[in-house]
N, C-alpha and C. Protein backbone atom coordinates (compact mmCIF):
# COMPACT_ATOMS: atom_id res chain seq x y z
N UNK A 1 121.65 74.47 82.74
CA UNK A 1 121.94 74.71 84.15
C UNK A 1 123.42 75.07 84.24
N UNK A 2 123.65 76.11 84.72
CA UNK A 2 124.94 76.74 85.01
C UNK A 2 125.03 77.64 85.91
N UNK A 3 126.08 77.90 86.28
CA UNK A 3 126.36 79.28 87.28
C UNK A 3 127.27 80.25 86.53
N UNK A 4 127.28 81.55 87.16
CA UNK A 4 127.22 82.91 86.06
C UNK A 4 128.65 82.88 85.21
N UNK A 5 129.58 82.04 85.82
CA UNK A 5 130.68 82.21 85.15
C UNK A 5 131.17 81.41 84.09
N UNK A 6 130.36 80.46 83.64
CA UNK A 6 129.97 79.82 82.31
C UNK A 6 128.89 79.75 81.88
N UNK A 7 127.49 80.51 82.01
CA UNK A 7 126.45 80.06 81.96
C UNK A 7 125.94 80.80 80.35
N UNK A 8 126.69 81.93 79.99
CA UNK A 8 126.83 81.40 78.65
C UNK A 8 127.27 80.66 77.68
N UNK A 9 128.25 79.72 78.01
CA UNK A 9 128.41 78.34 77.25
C UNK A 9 127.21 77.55 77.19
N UNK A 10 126.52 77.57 77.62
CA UNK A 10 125.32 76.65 77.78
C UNK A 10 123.76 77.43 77.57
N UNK A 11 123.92 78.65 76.65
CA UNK A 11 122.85 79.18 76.81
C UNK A 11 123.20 80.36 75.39
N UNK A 12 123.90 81.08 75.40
CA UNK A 12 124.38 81.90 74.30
C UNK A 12 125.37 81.17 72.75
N UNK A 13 126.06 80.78 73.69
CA UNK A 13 127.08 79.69 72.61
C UNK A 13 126.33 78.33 72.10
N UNK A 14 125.81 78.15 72.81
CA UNK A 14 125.40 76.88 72.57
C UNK A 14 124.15 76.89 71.56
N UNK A 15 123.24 78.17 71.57
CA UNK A 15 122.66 78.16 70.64
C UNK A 15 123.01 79.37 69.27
N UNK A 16 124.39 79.14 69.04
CA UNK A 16 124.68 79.16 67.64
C UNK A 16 125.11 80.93 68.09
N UNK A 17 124.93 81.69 69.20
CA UNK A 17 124.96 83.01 69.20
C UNK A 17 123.25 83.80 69.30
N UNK A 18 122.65 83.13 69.87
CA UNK A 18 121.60 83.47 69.86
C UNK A 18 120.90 84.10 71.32
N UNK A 19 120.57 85.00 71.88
CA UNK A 19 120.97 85.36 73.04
C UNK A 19 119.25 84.50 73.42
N UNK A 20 118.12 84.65 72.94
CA UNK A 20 116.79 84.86 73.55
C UNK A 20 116.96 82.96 73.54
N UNK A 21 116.19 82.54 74.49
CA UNK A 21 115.96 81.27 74.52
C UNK A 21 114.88 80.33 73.70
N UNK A 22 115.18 79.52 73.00
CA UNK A 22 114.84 78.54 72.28
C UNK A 22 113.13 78.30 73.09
N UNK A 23 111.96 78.39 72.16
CA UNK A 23 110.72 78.02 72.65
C UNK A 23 110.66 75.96 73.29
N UNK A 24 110.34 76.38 74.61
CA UNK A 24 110.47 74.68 75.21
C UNK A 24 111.54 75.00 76.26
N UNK A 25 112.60 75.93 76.26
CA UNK A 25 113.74 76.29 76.85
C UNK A 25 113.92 76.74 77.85
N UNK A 26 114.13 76.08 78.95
CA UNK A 26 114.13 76.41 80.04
C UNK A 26 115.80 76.96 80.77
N UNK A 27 116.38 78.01 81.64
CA UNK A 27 117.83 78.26 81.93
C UNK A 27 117.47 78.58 83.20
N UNK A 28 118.51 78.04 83.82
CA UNK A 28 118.79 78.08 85.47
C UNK A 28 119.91 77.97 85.42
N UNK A 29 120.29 79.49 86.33
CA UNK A 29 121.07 80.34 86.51
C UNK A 29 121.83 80.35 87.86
N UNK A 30 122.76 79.69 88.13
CA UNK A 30 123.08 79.97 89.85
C UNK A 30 124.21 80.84 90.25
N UNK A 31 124.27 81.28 90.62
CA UNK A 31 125.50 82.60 91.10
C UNK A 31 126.86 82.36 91.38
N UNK A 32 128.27 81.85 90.82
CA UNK A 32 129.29 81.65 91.53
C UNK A 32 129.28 82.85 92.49
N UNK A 33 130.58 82.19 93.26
CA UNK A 33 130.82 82.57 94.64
C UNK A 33 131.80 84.24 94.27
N UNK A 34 131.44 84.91 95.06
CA UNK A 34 132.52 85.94 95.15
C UNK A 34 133.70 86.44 95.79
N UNK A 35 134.78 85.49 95.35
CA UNK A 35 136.30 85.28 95.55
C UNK A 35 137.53 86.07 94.90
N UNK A 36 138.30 86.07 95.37
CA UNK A 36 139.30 86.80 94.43
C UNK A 36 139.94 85.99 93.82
N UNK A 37 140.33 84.59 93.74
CA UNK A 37 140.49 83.09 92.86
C UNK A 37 139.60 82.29 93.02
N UNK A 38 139.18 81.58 92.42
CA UNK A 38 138.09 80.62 92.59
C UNK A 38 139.48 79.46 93.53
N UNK A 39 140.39 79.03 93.43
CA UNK A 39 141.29 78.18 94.12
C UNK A 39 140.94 78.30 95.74
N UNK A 40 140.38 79.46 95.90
CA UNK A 40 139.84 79.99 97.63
C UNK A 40 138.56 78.86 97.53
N UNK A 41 137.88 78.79 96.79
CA UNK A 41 136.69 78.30 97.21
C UNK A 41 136.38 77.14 95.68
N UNK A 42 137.11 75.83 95.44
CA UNK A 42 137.30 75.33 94.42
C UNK A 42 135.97 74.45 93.87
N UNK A 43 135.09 74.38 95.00
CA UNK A 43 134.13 73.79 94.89
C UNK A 43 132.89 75.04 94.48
N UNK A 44 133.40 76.01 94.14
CA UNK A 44 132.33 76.95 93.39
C UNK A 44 130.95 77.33 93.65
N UNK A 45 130.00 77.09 92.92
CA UNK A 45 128.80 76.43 92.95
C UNK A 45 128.44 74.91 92.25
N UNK A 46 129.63 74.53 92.94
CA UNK A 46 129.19 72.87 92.05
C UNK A 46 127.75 71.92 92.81
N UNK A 47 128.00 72.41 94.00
CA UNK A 47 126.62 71.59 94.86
C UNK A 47 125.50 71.99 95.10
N UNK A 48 125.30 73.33 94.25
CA UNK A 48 123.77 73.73 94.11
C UNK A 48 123.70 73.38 92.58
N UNK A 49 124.94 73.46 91.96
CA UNK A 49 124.47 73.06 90.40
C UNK A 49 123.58 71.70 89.81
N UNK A 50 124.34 70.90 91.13
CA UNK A 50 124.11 69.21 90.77
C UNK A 50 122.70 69.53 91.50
N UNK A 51 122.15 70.00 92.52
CA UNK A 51 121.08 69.64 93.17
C UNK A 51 119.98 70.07 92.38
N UNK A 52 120.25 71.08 91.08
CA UNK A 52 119.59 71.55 90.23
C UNK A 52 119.33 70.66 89.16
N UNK A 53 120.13 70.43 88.83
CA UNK A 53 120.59 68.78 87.94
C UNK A 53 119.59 67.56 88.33
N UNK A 54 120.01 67.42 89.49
CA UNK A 54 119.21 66.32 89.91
C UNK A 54 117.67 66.51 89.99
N UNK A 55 116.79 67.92 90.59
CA UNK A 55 115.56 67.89 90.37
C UNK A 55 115.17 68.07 89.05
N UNK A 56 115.84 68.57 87.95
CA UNK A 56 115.47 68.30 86.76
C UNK A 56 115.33 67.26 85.73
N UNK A 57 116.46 65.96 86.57
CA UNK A 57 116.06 64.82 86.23
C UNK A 57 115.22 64.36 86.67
N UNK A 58 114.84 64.38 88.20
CA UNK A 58 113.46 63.84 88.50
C UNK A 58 112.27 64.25 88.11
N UNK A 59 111.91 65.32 87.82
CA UNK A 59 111.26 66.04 87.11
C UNK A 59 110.71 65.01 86.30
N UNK A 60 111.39 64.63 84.93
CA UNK A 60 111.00 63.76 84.43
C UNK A 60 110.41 64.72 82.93
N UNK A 61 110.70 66.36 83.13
CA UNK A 61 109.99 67.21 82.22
C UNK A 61 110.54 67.34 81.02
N UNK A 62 111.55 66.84 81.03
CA UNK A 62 113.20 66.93 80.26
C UNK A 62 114.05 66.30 79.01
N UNK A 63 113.43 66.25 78.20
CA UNK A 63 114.12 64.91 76.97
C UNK A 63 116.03 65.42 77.01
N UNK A 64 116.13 66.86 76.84
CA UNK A 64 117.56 66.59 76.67
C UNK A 64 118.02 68.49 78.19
N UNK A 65 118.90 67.82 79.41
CA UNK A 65 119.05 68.80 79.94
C UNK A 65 120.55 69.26 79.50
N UNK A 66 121.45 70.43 79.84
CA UNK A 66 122.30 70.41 79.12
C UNK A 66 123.35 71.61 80.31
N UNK A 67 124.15 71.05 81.21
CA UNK A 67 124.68 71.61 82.07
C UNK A 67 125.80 71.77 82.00
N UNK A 68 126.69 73.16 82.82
CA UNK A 68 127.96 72.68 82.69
C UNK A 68 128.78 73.32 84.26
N UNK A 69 129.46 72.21 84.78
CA UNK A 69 130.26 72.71 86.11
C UNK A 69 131.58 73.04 85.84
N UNK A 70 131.05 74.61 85.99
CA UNK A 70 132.42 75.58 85.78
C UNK A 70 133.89 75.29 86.77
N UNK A 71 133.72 74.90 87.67
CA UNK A 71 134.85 74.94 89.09
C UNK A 71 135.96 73.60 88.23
N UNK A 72 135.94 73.01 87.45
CA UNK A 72 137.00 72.18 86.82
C UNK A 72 137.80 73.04 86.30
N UNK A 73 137.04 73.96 85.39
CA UNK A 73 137.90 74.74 84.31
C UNK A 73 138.33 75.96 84.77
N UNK A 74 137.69 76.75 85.84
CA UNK A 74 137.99 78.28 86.53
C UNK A 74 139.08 77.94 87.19
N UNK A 75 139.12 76.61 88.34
CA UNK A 75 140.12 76.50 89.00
C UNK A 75 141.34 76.32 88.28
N UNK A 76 141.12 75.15 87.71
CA UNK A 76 142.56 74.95 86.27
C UNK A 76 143.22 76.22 86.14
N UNK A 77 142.39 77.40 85.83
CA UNK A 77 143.08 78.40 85.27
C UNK A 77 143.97 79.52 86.55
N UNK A 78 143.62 78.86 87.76
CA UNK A 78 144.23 79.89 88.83
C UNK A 78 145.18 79.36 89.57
């Protein structure tokens, strides 16, 4: 679970450079915002990320989910 501006850390990188997804593998994809700094809008897509997060824990479908909230590290950098 990621949004577009890290969502290959968690999906390309993460499996070794492998672009096609791992059989069992599920990716959800959410859209950052379209800003000219993310510092305009620092909260990103962090609150559709977690709400994604969270139905996938309830779910219950899930042995290992593997997310990452970009708006720590985009903002840092602006």
């Amino acid at each position: 679970i990621a949004e577009t501006e890290k969502y290959a850390h968690v999906t390309f990188f993460f499996n070794g450079g492998v672009e096609e997804p791992n059989k069992g593998e599920d990716r959800i994809l959410i859209k950052s915002p379209k800003v000219a700094t993310y510092d305009l809008q620092p909260e990103m897509s962090a609150p559709e990320v977690c709400d994604k997060l969270v139905g996938a824990i309830e779910s219950g479908k899930y042995d290992v989910i593997i997310t990452n909230f970009a708006n720590p590290d985009m903002v840092g950098h602006t």
